[in-house]
N, C-alpha and C. Protein backbone atom coordinates (compact mmCIF):
# COMPACT_ATOMS: atom_id res chain seq x y z
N UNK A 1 0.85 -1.17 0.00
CA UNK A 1 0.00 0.00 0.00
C UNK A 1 0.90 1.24 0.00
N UNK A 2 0.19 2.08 -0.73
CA UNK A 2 1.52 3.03 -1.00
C UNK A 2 0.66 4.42 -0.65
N UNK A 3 1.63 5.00 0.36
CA UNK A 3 1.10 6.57 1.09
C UNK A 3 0.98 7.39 0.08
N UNK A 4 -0.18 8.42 0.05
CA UNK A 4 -0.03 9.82 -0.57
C UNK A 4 0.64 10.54 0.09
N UNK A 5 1.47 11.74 -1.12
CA UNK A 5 1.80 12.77 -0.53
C UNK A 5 1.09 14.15 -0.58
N UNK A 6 1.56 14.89 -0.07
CA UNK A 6 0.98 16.17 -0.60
C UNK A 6 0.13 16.55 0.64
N UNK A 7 -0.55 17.72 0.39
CA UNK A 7 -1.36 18.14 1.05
C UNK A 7 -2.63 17.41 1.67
N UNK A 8 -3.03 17.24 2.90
CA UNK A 8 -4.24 16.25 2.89
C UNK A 8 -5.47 17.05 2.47
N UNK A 9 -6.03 16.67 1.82
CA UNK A 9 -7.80 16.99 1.58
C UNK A 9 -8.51 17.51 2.47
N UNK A 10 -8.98 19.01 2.19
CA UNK A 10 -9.86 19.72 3.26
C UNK A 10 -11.20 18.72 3.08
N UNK A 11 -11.63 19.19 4.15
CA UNK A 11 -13.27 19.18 4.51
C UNK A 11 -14.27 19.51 3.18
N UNK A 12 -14.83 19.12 2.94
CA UNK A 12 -15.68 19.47 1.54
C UNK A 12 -16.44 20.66 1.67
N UNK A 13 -17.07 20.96 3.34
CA UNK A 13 -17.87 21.72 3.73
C UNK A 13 -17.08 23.32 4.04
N UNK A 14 -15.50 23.17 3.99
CA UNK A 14 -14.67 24.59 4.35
C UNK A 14 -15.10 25.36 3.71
N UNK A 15 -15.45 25.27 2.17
CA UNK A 15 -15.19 26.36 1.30
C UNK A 15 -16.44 27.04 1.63
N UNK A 16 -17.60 26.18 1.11
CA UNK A 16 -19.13 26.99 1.54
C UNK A 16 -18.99 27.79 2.85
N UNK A 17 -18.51 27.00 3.84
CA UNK A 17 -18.31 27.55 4.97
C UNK A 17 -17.90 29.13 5.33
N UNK A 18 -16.67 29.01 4.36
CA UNK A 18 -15.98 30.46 4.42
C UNK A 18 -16.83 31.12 3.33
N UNK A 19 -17.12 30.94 2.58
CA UNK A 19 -18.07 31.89 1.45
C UNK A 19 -19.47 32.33 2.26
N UNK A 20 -19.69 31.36 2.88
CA UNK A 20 -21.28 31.81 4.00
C UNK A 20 -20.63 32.89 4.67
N UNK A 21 -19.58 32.83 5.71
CA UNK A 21 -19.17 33.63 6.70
C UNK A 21 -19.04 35.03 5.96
N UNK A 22 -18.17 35.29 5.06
CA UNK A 22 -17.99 36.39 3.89
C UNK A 22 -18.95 37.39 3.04
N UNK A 23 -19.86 36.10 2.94
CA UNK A 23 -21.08 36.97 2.58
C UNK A 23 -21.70 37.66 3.63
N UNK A 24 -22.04 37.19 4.92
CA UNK A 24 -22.83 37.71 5.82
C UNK A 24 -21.49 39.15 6.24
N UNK A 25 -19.98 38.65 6.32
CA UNK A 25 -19.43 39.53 7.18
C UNK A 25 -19.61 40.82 6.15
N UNK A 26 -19.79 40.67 4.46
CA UNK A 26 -19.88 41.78 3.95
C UNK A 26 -21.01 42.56 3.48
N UNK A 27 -21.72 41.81 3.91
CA UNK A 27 -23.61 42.60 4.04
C UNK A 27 -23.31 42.97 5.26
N UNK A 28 -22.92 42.48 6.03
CA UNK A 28 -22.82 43.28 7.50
C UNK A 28 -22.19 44.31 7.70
N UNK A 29 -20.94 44.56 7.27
CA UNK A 29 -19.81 45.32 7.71
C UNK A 29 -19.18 46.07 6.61
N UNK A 30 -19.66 45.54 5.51
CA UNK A 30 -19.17 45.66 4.48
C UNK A 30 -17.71 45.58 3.82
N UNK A 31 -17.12 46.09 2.56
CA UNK A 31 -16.15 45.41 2.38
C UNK A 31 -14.85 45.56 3.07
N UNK A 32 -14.55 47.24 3.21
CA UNK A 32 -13.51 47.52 3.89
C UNK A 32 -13.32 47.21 5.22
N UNK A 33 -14.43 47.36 6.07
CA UNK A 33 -14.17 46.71 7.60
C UNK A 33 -14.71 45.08 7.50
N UNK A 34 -14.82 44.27 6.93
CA UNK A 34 -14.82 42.73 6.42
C UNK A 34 -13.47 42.19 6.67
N UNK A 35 -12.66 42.00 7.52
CA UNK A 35 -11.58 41.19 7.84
C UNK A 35 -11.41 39.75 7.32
N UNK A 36 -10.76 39.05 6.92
CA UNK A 36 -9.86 37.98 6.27
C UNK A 36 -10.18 37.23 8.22
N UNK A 37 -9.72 37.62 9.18
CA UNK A 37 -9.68 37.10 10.22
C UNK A 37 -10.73 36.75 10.92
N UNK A 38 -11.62 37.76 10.42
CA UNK A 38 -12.70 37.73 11.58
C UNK A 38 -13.95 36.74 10.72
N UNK A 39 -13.45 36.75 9.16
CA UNK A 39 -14.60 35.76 8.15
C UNK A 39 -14.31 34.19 8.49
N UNK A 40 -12.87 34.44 9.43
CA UNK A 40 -12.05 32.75 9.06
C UNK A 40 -12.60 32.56 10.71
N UNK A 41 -12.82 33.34 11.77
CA UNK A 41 -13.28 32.62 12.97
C UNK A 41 -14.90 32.81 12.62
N UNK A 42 -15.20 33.19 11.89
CA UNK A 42 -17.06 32.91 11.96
C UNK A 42 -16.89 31.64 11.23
N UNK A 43 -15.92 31.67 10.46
CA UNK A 43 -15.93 30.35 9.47
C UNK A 43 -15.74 28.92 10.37
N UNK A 44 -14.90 29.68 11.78
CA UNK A 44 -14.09 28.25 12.15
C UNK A 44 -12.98 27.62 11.60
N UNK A 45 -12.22 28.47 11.06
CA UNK A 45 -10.89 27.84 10.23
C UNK A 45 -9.30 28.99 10.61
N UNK A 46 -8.75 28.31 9.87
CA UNK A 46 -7.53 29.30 10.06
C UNK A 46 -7.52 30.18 9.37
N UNK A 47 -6.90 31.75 9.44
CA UNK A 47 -6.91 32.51 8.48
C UNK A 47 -5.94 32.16 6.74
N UNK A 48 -5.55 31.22 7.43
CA UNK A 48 -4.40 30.65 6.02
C UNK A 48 -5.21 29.52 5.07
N UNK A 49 -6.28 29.17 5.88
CA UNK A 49 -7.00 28.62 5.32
C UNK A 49 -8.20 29.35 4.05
N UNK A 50 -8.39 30.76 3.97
CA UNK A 50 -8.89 31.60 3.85
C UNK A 50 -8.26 31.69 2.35
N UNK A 51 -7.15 32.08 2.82
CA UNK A 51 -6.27 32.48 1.40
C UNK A 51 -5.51 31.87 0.82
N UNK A 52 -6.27 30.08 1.23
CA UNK A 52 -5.65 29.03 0.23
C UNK A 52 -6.86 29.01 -0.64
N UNK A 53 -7.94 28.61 0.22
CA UNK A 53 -8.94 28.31 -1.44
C UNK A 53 -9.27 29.98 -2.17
N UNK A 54 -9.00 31.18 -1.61
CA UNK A 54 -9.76 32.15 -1.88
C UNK A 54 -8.39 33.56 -2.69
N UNK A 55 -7.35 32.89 -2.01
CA UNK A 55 -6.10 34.06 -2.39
C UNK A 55 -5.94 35.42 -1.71
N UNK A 56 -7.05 36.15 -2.30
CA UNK A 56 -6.84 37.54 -1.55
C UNK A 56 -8.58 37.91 -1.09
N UNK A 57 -8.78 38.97 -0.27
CA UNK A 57 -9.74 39.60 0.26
C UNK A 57 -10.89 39.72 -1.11
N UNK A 58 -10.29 40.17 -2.11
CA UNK A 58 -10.84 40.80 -3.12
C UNK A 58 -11.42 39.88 -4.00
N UNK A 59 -10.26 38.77 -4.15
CA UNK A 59 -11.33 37.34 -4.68
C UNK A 59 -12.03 36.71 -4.32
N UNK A 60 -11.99 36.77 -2.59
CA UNK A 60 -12.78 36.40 -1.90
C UNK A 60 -14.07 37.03 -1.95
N UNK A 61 -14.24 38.02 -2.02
CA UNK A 61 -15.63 39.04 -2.22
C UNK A 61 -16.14 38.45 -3.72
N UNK A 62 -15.60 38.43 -4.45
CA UNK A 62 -16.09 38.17 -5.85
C UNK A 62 -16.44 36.25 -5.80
N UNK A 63 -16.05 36.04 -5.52
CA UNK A 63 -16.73 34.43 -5.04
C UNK A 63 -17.83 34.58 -4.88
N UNK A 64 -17.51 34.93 -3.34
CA UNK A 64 -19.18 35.16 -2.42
C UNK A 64 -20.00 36.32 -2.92
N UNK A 65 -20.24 36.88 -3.92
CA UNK A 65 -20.85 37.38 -4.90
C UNK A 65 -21.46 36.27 -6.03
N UNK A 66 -20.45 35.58 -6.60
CA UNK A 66 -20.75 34.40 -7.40
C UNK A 66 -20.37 35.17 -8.93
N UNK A 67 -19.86 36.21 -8.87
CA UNK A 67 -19.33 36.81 -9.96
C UNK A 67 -18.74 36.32 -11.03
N UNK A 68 -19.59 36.51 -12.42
CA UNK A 68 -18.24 35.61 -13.52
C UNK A 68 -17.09 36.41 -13.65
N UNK A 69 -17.48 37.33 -13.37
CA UNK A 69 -15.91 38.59 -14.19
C UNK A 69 -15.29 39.45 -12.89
N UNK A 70 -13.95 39.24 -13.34
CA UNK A 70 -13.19 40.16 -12.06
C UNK A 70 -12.91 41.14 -12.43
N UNK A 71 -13.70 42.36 -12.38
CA UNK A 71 -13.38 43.39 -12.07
C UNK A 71 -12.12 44.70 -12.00
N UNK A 72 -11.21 44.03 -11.31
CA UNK A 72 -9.73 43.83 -11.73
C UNK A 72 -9.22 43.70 -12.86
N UNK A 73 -10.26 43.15 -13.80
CA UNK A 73 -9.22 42.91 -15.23
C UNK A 73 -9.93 43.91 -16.26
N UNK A 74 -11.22 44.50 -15.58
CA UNK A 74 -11.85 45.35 -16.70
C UNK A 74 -11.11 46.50 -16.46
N UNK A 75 -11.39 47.13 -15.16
CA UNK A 75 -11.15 48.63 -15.09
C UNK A 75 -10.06 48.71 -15.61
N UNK A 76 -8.40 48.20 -15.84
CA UNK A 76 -7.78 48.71 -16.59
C UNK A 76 -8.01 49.09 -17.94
N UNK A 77 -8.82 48.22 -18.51
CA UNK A 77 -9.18 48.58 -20.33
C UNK A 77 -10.32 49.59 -19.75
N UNK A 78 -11.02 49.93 -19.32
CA UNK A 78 -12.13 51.34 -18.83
C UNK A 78 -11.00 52.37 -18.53
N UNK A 79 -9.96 52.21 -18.04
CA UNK A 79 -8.73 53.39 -18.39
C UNK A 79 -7.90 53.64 -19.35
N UNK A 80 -7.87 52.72 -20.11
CA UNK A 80 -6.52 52.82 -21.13
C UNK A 80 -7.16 53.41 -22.18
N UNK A 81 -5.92 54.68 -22.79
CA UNK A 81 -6.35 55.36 -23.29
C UNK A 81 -7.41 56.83 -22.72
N UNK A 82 -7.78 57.77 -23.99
CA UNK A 82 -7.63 59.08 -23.48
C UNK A 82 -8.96 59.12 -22.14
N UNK A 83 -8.50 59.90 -21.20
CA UNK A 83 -9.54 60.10 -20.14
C UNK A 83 -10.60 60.91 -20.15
N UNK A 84 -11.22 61.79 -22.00
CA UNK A 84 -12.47 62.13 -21.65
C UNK A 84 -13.08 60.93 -22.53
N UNK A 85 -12.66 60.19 -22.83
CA UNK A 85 -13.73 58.81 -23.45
C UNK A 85 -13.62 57.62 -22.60
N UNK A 86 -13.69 57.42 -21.48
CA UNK A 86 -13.38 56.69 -20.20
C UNK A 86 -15.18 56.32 -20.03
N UNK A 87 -16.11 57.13 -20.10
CA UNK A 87 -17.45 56.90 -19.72
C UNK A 87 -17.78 56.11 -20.69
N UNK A 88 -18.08 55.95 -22.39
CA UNK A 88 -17.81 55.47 -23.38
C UNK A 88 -17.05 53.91 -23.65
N UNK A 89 -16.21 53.92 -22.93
CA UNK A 89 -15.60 52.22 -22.56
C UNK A 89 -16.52 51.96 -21.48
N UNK A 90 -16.95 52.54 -20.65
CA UNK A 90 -17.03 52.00 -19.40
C UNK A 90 -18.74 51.44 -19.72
N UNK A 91 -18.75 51.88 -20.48
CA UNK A 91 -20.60 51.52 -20.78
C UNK A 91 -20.24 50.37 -22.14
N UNK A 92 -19.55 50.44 -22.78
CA UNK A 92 -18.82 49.31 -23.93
C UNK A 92 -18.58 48.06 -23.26
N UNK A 93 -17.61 48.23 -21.80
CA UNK A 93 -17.12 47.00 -21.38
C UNK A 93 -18.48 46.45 -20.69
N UNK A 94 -18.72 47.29 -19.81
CA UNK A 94 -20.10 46.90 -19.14
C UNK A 94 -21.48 46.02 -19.71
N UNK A 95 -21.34 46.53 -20.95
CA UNK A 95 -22.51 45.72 -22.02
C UNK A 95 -21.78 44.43 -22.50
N UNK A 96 -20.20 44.72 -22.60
CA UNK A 96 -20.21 43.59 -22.65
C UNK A 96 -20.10 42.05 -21.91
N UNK A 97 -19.76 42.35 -20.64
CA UNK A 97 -20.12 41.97 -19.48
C UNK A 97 -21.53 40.92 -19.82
N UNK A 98 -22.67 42.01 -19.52
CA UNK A 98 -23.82 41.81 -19.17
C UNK A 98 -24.80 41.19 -20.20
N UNK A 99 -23.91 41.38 -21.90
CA UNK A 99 -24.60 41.05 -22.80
C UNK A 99 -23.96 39.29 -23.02
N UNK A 100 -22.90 39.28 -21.95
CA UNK A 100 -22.76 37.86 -22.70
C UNK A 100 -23.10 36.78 -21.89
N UNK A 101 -23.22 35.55 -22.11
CA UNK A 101 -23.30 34.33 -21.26
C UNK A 101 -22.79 34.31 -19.99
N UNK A 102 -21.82 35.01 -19.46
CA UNK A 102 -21.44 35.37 -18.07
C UNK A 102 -22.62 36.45 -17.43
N UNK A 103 -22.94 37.26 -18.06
CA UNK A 103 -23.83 38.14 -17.43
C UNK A 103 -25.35 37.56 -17.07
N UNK A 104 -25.28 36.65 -17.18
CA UNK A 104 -26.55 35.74 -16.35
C UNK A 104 -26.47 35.86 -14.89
N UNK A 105 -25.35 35.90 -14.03
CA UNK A 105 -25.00 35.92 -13.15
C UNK A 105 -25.60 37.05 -13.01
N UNK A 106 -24.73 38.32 -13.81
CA UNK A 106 -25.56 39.56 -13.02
C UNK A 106 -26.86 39.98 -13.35
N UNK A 107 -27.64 39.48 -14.08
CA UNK A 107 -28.79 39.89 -14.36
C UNK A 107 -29.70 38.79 -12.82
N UNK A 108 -29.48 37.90 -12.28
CA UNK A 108 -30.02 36.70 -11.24
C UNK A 108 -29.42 38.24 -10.04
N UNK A 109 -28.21 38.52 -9.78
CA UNK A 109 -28.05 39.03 -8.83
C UNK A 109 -28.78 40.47 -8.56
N UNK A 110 -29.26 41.29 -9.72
CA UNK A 110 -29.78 42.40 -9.90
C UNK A 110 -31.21 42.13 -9.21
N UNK A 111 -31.67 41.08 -9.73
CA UNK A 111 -33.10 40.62 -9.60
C UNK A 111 -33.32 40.35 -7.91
N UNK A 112 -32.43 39.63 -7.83
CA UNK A 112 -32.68 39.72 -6.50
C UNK A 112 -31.98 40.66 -5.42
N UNK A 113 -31.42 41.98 -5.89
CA UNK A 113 -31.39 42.75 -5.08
C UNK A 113 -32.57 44.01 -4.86
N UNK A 114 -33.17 43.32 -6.13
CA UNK A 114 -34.65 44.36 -6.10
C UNK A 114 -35.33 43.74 -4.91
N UNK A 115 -35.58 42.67 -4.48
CA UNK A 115 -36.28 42.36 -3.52
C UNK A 115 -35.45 42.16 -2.34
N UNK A 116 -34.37 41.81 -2.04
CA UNK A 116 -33.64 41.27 -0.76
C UNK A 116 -32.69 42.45 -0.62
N UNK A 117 -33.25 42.87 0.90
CA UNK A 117 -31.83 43.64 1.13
C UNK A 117 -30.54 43.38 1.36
N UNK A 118 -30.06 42.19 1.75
CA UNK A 118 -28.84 41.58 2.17
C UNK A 118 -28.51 41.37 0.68
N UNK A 119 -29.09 41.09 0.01
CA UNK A 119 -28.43 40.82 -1.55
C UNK A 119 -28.13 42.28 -2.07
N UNK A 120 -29.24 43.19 -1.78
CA UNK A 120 -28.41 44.73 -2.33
C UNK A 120 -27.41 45.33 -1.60
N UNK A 121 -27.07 45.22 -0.05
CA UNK A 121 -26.06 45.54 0.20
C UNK A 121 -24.76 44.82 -0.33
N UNK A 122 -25.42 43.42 -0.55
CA UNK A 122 -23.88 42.95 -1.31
C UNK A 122 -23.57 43.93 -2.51
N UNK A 123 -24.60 44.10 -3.32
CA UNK A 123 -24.39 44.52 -4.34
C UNK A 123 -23.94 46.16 -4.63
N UNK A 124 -24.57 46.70 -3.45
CA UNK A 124 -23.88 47.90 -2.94
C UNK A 124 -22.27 47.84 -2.98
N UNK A 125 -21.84 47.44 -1.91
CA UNK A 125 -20.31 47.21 -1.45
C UNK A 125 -19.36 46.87 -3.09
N UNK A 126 -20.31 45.76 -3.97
CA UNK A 126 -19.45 45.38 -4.65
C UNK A 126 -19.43 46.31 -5.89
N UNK A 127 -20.44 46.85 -6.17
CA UNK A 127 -20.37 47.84 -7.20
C UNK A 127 -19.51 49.08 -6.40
N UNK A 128 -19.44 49.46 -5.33
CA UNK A 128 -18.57 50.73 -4.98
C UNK A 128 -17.17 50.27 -5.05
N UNK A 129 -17.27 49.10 -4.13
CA UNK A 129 -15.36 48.95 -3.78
C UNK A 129 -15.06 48.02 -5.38
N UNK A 130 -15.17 47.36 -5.06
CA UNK A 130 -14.67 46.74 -6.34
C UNK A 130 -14.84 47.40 -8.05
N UNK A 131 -15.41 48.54 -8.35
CA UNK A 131 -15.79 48.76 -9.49
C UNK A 131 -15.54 50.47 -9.71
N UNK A 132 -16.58 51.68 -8.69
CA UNK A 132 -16.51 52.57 -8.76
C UNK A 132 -15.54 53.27 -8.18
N UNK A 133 -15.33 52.27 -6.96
CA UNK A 133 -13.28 53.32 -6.74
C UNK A 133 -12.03 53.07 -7.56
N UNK A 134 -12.20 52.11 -8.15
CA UNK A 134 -11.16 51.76 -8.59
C UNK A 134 -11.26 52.55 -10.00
N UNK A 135 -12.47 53.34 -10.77
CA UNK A 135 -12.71 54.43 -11.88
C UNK A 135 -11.97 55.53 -11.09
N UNK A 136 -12.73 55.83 -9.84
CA UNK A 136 -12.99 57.27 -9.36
C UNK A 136 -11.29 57.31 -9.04
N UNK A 137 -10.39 57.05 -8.64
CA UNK A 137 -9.56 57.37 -7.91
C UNK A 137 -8.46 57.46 -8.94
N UNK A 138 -8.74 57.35 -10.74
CA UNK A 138 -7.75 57.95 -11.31
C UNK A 138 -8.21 59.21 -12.10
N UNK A 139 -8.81 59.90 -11.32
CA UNK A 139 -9.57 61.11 -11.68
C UNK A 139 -9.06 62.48 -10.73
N UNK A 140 -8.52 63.37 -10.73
CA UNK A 140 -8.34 64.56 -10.70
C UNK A 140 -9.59 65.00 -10.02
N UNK A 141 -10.05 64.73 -9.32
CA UNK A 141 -11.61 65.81 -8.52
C UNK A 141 -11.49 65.70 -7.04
N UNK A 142 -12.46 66.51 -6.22
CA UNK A 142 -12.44 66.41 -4.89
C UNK A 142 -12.53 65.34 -4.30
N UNK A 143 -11.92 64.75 -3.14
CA UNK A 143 -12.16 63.35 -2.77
C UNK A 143 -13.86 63.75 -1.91
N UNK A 144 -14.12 64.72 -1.43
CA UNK A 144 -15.33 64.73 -1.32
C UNK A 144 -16.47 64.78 -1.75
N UNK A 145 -16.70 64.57 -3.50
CA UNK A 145 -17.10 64.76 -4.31
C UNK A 145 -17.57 63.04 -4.77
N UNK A 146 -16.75 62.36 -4.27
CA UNK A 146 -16.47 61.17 -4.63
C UNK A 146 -17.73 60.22 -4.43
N UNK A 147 -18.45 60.04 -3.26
CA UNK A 147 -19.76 59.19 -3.20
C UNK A 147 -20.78 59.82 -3.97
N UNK A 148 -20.85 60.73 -4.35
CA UNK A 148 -22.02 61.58 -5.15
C UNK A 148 -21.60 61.54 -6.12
N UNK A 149 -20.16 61.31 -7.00
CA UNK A 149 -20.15 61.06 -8.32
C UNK A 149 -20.18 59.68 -8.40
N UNK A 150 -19.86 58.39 -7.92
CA UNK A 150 -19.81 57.11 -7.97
C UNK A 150 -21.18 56.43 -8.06
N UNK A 151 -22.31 57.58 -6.89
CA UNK A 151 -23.88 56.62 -6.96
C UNK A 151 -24.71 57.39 -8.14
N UNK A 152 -23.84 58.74 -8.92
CA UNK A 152 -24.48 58.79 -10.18
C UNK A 152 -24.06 58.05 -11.27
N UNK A 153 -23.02 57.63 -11.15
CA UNK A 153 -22.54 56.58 -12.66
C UNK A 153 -23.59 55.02 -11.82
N UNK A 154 -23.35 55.25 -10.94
CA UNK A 154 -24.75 53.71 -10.75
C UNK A 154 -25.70 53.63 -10.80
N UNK A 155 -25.97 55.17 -11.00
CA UNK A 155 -27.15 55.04 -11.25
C UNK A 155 -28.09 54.66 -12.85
N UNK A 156 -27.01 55.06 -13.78
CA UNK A 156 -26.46 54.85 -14.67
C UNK A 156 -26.30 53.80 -15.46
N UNK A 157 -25.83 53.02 -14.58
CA UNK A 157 -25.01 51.93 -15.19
C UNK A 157 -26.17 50.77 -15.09
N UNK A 158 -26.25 50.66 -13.29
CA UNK A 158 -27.14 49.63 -13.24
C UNK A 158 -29.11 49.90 -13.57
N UNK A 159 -28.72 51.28 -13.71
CA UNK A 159 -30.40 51.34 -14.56
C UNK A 159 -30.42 51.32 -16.01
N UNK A 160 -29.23 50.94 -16.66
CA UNK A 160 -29.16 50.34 -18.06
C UNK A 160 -29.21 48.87 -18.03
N UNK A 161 -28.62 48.25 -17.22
CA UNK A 161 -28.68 46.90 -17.33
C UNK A 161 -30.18 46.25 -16.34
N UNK A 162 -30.83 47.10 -15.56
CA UNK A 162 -32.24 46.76 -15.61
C UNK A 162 -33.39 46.77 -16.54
N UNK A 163 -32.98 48.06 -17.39
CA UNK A 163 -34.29 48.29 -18.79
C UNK A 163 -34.05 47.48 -19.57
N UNK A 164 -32.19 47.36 -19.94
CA UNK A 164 -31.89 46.18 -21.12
C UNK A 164 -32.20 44.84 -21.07
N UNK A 165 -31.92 44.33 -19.55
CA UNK A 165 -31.96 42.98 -19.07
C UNK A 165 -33.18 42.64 -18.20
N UNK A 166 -33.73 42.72 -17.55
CA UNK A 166 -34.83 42.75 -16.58
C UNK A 166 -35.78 43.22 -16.95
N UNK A 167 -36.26 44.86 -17.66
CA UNK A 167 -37.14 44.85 -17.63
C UNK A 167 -37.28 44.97 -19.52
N UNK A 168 -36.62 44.95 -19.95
CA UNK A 168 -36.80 45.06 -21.40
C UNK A 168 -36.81 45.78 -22.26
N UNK A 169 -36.44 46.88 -22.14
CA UNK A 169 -37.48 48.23 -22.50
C UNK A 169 -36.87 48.25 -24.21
N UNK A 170 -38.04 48.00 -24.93
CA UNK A 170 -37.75 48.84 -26.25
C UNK A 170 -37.29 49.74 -26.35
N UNK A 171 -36.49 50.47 -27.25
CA UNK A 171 -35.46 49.97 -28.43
C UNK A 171 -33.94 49.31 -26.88
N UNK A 172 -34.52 49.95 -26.41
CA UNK A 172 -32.69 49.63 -25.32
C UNK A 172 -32.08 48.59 -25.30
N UNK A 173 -33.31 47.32 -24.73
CA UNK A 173 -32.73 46.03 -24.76
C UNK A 173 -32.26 45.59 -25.81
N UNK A 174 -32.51 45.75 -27.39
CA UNK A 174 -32.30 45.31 -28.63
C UNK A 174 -31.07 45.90 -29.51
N UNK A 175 -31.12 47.57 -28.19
CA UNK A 175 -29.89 48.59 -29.33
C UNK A 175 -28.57 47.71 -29.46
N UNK A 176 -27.63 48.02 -30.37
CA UNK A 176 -26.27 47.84 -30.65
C UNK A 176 -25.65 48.65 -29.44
N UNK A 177 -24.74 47.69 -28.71
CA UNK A 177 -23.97 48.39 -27.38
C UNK A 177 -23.10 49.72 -27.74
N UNK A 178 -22.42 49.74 -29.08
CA UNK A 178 -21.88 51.02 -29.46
C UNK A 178 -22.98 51.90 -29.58
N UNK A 179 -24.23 52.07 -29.66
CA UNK A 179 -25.19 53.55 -30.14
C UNK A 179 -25.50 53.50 -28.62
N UNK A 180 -25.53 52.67 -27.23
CA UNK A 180 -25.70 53.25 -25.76
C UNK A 180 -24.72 53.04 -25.65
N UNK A 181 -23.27 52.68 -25.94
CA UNK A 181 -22.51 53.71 -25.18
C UNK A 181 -21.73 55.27 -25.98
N UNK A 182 -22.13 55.38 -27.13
CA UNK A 182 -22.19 56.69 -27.75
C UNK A 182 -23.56 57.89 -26.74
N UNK A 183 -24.36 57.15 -26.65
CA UNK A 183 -25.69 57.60 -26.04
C UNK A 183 -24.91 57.68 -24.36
N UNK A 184 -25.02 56.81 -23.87
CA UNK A 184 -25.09 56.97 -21.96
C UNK A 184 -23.23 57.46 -21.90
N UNK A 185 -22.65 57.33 -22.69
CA UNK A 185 -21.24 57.65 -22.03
C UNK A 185 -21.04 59.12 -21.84
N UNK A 186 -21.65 60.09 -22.58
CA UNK A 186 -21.15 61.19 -22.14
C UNK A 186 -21.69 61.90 -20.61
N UNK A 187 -22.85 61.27 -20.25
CA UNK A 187 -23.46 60.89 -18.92
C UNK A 187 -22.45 60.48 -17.94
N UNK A 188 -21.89 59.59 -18.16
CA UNK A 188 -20.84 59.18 -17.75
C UNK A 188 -20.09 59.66 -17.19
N UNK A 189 -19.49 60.06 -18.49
CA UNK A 189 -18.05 60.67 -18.29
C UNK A 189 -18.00 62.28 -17.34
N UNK A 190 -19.40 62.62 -17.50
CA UNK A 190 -19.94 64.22 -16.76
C UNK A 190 -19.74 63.86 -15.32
N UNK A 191 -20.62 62.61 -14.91
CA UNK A 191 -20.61 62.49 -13.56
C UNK A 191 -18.89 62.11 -13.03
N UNK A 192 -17.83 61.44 -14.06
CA UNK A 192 -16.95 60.86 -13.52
C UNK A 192 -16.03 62.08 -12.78
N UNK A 193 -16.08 63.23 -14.24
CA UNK A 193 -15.06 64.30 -14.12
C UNK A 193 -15.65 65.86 -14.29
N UNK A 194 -17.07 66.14 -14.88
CA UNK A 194 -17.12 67.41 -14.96
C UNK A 194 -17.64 67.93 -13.75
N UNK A 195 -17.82 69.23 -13.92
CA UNK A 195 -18.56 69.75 -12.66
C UNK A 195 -19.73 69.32 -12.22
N UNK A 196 -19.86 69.70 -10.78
CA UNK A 196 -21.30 68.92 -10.25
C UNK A 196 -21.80 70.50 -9.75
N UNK A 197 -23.43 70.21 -10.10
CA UNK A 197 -24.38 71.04 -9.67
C UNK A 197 -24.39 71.55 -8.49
N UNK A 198 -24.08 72.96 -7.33
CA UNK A 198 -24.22 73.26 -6.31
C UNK A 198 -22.64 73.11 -5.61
C-alpha cells in the first residue's frame, strides 16, 4: 500500500463555509471593515486557510458574490487610453459583461437585489469597492465629491442593465452596445469628471 503525498484533503464543507461567513461579514460590515480574520473565525478555520482556497480579500468578495468577471481585469481597459472617453468604454465593457453568457449571473443578482436587502447591500459594497473606486480614484476631482459622483454613474449603469436585461425596454434592450454607449457615455463621463451642480 503506497502513502499519498501532498497536502491532505480539506473538509468538503470549508469552502461553503468560508463563502457563508464572507457573505454575511460583507452585508454586515461591508467590504472595507470585512476582515480575512474575523470571516475565518465565523468560518471556524484558520486565516491561512482563507487564502488558500480564496487568495486575496478581493477574490474572496467576488466568489461570495458568485461573480463571472473580475473586475480587476476590466477597469484597466475602462482606463486605457484618453480620459475624456473613459465613460464610453465604461458603458462598452459593461454591455459587454452583461450582454454575454457570463452576465446571467448579473442579471439573477440584480433581480434579486430588487427584492432582498442583504443581496443589495452585497451589491452595494461590490459595485462601490470593487468597481466605482477603482474608476474614481484615477480622476483629478475632490475626494469629497467622490460618493455623489460614484452613486451617479450607478445610477447609470445599473439602470441600463435593468431596462436592457430585466425589464426590457424597447429599443434599449435590442440597441447595438456602441449607439448606448455613444448615447449613456457622455453621462458618464460628466458624472466621472465634470462639474457637479451646487
Amino acid at each position: 500500500m503506497t502513502r499519498r503525498t501532498g497536502r491532505r484533503p480539506g473538509n468538503p464543507g470549508t469552502r461553503e463555509a468560508i463563502l457563508d461567513a464572507a457573505r454575511t461579514a460583507f452585508a454586515e460590515r461591508g467590504f472595507d471593515a470585512a476582515s480575512i480574520r474575523a470571516i475565518a473565525g465565523t468560518a471556524q478555520v484558520d486565516p491561512a486557510l482563507v487564502h488558500h482556497y480564496f487568495g486575496s480579500k478581493d477574490q474572496l468578495f467576488l466568489a461570495a458574490m458568485n461573480f463571472p468577471v473580475d473586475p480587476g481585469q476590466l477597469v484597466p481597459q475602462v482606463l486605457a487610453g484618453d480620459r475624456d472617453a473613459v465613460g464610453e468604454r465604461m458603458v462598452r465593457i459593461f454591455l459587454g459583461v452583461w450582454d454575454s453568457p457570463a452576465g446571467s449571473a448579473g442579471v439573477a443578482l440584480l433581480r434579486s437585489a430588487v427584492s432582498n436587502e442583504w443581496t443589495a447591500r452585497l451589491l452595494r459594497e461590490f459595485i462601490t469597492t470593487q468597481v466605482l473606486r477603482r474608476v474614481l480614484e484615477n480622476f483629478d476631482v475632490d475626494p469629497a465629491e467622490l460618493p455623489l459622483r460614484g452613486s451617479l454613474v450607478a445610477t447609470q449603469m445599473i439602470g441600463l442593465a435593468m431596462m436592457r436585461h430585466v425589464v426590457r425596454l424597447e429599443p434599449v434592450a435590442s440597441a447595438d452596445p456602441e449607439v448606448l454607449a455613444a448615447a449613456v457615455g457622455p453621462t458618464i463621463q460628466r458624472y466621472l469628471a465634470g462639474p457637479l451642480p451646487g
